[in-house]
PDB file of N, CA and C in Angstrom:
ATOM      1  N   UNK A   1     -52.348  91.486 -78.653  1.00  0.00           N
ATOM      2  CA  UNK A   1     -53.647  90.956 -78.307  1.00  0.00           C
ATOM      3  C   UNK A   1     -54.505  91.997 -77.612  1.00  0.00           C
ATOM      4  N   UNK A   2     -54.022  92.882 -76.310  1.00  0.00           N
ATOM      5  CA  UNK A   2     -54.833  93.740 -76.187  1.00  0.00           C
ATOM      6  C   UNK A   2     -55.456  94.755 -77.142  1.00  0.00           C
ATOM      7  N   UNK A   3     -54.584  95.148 -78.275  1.00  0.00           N
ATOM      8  CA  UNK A   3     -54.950  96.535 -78.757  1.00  0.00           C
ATOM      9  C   UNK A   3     -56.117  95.607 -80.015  1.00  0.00           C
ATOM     10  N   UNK A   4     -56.531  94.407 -80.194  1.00  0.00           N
ATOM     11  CA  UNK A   4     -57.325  93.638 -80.956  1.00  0.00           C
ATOM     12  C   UNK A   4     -58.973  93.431 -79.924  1.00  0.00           C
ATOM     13  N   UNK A   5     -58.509  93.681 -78.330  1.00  0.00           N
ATOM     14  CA  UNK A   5     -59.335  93.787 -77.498  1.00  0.00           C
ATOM     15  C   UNK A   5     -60.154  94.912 -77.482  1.00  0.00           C
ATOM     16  N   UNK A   6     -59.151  96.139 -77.158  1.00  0.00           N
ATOM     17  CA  UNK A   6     -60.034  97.122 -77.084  1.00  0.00           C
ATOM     18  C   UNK A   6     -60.561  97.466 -78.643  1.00  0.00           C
ATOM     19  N   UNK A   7     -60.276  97.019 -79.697  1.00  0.00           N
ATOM     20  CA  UNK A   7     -60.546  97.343 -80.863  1.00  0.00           C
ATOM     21  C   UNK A   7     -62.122  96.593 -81.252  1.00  0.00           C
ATOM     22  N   UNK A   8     -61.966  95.432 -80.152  1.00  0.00           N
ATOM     23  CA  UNK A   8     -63.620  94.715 -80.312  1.00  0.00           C
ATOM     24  C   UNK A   8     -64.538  95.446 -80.032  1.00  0.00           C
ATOM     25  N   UNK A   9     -63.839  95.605 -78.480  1.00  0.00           N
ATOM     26  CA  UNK A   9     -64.900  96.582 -77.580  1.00  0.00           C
ATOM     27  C   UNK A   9     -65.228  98.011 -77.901  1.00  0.00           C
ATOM     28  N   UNK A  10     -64.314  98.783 -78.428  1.00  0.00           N
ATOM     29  CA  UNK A  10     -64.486  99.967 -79.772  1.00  0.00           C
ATOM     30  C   UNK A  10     -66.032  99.590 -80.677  1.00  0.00           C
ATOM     31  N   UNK A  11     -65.760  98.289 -80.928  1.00  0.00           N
ATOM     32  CA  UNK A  11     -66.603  98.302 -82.485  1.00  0.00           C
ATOM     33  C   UNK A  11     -68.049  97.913 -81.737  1.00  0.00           C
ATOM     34  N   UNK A  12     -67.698  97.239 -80.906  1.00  0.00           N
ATOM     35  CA  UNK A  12     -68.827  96.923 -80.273  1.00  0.00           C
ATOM     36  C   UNK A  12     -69.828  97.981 -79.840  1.00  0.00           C
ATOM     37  N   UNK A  13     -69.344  98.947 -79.047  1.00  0.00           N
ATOM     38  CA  UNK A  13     -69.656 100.122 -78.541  1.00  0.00           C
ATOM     39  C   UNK A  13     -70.402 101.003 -79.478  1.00  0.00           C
ATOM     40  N   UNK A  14     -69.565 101.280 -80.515  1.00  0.00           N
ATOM     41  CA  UNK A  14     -70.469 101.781 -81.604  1.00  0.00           C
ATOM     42  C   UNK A  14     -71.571 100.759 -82.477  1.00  0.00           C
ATOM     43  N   UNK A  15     -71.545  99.884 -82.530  1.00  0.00           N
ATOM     44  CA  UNK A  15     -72.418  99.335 -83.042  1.00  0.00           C
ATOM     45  C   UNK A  15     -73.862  99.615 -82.394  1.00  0.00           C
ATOM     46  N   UNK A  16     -73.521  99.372 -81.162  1.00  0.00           N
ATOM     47  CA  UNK A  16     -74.433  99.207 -80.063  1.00  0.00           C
ATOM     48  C   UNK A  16     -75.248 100.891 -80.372  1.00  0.00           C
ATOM     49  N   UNK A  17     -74.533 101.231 -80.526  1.00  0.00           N
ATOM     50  CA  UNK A  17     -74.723 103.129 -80.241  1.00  0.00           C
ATOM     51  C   UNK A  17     -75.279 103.177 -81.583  1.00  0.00           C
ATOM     52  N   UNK A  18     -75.162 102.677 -82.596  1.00  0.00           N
ATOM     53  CA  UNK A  18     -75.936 103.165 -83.768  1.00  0.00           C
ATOM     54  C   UNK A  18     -76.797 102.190 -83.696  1.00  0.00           C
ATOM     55  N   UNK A  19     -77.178 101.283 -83.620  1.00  0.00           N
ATOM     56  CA  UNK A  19     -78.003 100.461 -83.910  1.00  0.00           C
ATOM     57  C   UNK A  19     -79.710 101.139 -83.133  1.00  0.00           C
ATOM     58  N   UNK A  20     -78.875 101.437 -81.361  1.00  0.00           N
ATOM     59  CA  UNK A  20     -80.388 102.115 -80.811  1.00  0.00           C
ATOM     60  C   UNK A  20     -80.315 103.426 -81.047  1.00  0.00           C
ATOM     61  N   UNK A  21     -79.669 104.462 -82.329  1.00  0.00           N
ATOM     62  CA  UNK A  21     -80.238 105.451 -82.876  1.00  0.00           C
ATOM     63  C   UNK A  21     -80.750 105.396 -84.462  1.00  0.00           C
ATOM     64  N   UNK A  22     -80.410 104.283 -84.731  1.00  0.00           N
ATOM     65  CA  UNK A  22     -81.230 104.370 -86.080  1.00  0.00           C
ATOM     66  C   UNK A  22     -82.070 103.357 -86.175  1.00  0.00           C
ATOM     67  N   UNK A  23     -82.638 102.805 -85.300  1.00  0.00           N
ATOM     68  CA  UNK A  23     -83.919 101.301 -85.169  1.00  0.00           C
ATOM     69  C   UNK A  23     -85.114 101.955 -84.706  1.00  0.00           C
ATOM     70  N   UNK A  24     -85.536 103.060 -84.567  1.00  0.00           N
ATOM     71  CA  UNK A  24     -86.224 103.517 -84.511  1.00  0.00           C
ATOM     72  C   UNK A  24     -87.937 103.281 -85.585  1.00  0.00           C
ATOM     73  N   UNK A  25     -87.377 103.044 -86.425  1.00  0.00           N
ATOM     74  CA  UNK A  25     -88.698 102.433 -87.481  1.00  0.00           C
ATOM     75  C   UNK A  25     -88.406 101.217 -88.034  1.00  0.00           C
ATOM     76  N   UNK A  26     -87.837 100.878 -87.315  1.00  0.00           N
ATOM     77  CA  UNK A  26     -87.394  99.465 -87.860  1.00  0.00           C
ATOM     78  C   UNK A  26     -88.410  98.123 -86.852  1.00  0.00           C
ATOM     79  N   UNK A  27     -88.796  96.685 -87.353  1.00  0.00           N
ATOM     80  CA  UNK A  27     -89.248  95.615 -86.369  1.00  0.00           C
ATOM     81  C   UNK A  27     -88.959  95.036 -86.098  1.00  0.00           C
ATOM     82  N   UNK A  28     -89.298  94.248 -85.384  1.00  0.00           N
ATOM     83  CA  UNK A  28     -88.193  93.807 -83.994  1.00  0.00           C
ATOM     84  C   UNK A  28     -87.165  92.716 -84.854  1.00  0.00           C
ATOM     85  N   UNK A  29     -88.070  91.919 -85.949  1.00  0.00           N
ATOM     86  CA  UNK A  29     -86.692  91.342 -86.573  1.00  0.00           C
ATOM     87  C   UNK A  29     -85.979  92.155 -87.224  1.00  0.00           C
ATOM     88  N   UNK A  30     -85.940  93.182 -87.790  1.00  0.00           N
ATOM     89  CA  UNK A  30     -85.073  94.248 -88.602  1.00  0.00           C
ATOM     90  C   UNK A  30     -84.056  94.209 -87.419  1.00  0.00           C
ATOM     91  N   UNK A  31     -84.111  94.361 -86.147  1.00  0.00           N
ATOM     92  CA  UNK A  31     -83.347  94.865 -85.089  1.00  0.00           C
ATOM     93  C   UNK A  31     -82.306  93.637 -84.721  1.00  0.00           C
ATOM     94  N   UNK A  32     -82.997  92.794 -84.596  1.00  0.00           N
ATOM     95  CA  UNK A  32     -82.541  91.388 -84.303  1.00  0.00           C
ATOM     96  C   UNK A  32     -81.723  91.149 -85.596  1.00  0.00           C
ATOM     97  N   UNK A  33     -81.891  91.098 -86.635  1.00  0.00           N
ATOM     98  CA  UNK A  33     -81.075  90.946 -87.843  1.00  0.00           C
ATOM     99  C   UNK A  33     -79.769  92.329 -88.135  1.00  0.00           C
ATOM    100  N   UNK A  34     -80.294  93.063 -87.676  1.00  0.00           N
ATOM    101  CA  UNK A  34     -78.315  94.350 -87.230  1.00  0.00           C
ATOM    102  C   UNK A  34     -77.464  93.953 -86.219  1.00  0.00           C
ATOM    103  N   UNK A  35     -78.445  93.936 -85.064  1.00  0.00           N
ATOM    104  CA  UNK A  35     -77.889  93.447 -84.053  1.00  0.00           C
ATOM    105  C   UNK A  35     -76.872  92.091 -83.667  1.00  0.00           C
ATOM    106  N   UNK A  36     -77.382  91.145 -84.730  1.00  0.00           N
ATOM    107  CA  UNK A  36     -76.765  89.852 -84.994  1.00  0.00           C
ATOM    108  C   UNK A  36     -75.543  90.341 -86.122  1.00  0.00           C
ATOM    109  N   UNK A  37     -75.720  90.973 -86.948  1.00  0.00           N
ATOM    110  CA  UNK A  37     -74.592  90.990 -87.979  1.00  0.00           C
ATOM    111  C   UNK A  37     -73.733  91.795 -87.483  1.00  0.00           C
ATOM    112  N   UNK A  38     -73.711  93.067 -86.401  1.00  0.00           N
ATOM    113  CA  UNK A  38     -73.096  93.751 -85.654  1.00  0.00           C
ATOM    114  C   UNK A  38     -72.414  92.964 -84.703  1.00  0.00           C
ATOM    115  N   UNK A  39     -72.799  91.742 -84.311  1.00  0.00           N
ATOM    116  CA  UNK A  39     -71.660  91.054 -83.172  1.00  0.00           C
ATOM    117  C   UNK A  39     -71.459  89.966 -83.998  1.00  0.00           C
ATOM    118  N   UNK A  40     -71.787  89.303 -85.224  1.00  0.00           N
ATOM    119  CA  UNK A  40     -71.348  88.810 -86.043  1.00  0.00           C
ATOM    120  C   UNK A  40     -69.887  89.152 -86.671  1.00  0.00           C
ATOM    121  N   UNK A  41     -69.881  90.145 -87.037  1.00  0.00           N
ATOM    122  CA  UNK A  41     -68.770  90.755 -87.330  1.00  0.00           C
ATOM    123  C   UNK A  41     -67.557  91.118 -86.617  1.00  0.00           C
ATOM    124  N   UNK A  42     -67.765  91.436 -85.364  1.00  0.00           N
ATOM    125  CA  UNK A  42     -66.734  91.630 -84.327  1.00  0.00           C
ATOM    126  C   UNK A  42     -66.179  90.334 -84.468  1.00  0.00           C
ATOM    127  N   UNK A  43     -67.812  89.123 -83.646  1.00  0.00           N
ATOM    128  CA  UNK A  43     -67.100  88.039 -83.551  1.00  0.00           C
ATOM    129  C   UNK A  43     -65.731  87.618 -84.965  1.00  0.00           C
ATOM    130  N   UNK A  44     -66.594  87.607 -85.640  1.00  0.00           N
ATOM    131  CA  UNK A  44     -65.895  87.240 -87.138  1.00  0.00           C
ATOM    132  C   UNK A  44     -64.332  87.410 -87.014  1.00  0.00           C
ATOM    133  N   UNK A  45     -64.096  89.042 -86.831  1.00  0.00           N
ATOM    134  CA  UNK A  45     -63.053  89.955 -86.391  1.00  0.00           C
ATOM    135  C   UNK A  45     -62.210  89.559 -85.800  1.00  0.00           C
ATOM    136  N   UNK A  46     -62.715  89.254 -84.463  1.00  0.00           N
ATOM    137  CA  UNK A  46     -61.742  88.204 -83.479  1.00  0.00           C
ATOM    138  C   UNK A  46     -61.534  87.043 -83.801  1.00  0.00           C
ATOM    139  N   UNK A  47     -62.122  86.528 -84.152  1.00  0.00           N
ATOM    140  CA  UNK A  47     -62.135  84.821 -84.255  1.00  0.00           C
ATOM    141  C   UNK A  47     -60.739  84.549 -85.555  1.00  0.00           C
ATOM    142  N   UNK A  48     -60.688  85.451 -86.441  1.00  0.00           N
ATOM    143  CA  UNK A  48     -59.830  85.601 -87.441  1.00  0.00           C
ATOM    144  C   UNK A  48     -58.621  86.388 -87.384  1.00  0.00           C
ATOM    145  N   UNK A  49     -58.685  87.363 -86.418  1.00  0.00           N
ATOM    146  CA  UNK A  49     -56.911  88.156 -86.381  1.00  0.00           C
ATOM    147  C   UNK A  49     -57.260  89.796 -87.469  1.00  0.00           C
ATOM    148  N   UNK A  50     -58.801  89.984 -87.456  1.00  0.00           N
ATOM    149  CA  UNK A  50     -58.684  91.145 -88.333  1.00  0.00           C
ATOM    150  C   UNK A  50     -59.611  90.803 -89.681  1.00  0.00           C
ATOM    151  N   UNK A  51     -59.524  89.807 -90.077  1.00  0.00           N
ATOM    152  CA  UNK A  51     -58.972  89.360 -91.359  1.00  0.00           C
ATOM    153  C   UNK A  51     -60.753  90.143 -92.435  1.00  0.00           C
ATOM    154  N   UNK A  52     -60.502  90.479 -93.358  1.00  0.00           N
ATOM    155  CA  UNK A  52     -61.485  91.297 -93.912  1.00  0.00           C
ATOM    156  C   UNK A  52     -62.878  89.853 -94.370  1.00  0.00           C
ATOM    157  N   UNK A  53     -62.250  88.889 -94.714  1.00  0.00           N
ATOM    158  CA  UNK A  53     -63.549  87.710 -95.109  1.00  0.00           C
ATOM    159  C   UNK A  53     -64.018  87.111 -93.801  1.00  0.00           C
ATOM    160  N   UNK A  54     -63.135  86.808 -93.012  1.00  0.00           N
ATOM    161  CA  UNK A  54     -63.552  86.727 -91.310  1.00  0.00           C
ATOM    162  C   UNK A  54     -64.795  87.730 -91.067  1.00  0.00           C
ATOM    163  N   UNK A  55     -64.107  88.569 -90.746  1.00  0.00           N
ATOM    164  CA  UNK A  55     -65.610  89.711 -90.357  1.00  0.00           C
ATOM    165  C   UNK A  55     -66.606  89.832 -91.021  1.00  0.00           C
ATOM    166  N   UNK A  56     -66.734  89.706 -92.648  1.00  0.00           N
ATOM    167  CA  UNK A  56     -67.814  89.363 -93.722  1.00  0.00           C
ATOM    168  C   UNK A  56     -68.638  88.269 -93.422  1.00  0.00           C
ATOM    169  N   UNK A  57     -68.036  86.977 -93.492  1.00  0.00           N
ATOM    170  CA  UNK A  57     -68.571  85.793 -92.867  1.00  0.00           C
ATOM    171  C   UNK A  57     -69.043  85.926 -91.650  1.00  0.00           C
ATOM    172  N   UNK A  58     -68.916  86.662 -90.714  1.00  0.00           N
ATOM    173  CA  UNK A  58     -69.190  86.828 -88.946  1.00  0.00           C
ATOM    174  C   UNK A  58     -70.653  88.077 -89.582  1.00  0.00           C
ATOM    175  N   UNK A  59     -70.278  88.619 -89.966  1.00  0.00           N
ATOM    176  CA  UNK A  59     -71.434  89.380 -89.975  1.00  0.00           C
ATOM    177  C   UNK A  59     -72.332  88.906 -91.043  1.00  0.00           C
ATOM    178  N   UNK A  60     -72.175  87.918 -91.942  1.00  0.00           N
ATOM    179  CA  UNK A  60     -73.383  87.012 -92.944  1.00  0.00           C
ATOM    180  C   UNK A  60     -73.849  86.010 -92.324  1.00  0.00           C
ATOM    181  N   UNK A  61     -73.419  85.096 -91.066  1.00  0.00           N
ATOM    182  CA  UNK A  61     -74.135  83.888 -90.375  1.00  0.00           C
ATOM    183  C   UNK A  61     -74.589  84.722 -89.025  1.00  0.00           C
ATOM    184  N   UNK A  62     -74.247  85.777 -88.488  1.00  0.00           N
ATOM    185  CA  UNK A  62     -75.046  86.782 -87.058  1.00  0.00           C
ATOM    186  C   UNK A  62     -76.147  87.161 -87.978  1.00  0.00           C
ATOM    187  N   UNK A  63     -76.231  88.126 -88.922  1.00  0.00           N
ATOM    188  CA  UNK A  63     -77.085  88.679 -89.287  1.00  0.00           C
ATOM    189  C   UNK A  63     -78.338  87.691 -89.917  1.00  0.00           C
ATOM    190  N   UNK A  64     -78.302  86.320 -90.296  1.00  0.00           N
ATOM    191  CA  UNK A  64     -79.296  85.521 -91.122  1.00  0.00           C
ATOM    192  C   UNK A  64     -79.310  84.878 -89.013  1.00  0.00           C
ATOM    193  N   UNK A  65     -78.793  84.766 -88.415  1.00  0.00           N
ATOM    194  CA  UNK A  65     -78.991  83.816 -86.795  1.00  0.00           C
ATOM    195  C   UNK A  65     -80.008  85.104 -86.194  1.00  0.00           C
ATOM    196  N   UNK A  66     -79.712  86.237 -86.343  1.00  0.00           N
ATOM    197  CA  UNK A  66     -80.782  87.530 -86.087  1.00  0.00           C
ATOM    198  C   UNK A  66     -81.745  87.509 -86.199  1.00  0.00           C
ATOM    199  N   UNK A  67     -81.825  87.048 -87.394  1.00  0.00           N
ATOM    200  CA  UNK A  67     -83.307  87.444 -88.382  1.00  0.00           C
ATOM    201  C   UNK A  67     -83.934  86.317 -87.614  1.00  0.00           C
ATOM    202  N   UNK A  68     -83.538  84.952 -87.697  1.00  0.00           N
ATOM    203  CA  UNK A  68     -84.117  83.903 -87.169  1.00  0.00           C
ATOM    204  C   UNK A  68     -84.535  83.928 -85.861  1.00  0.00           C
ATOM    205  N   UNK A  69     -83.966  84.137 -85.163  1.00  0.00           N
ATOM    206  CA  UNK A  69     -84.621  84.471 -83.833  1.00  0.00           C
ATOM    207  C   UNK A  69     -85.745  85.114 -83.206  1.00  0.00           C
ATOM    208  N   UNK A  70     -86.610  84.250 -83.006  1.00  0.00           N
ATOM    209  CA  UNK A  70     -88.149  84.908 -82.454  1.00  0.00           C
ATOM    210  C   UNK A  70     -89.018  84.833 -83.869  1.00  0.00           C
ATOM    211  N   UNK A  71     -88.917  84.224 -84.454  1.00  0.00           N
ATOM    212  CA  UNK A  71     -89.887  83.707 -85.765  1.00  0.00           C
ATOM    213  C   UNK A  71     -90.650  82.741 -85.062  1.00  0.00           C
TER     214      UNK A  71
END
């Protein structure tokens, strides 16, 4: 269970780290819609044990909950 922990917080970290170097021309929903599919996916990740359609699904309902936000 830990090494699934730090493996969140890994992905997390980089997400985080690319997201505010390449959003740069992007608007604020473009941002909001990475940003959501980026912890979409972790979540996904965790919530499932790894599992490759877990994290797909986590990052297809974050990323469309992203976009939505602030419309």
């Amino acid at each position: 269970m830990k090494t699934m922990q730090k493996l969140a917080v890994t992905s997390v970290a980089i997400c985080a780290f690319a997201a505010l170097t390449g959003c740069s021309g992007m608007t604020q929903q473009d941002k909001n819609t990475a940003i959501g599919a980026g912890a979409g996916a972790v979540g996904g990740a965790v919530l499932t044990g790894g599992s490759a359609i877990g994290t797909v699904g986590g990052a297809a309902v974050g990323g469309v909950i992203g976009n939505q936000v602030g419309k």
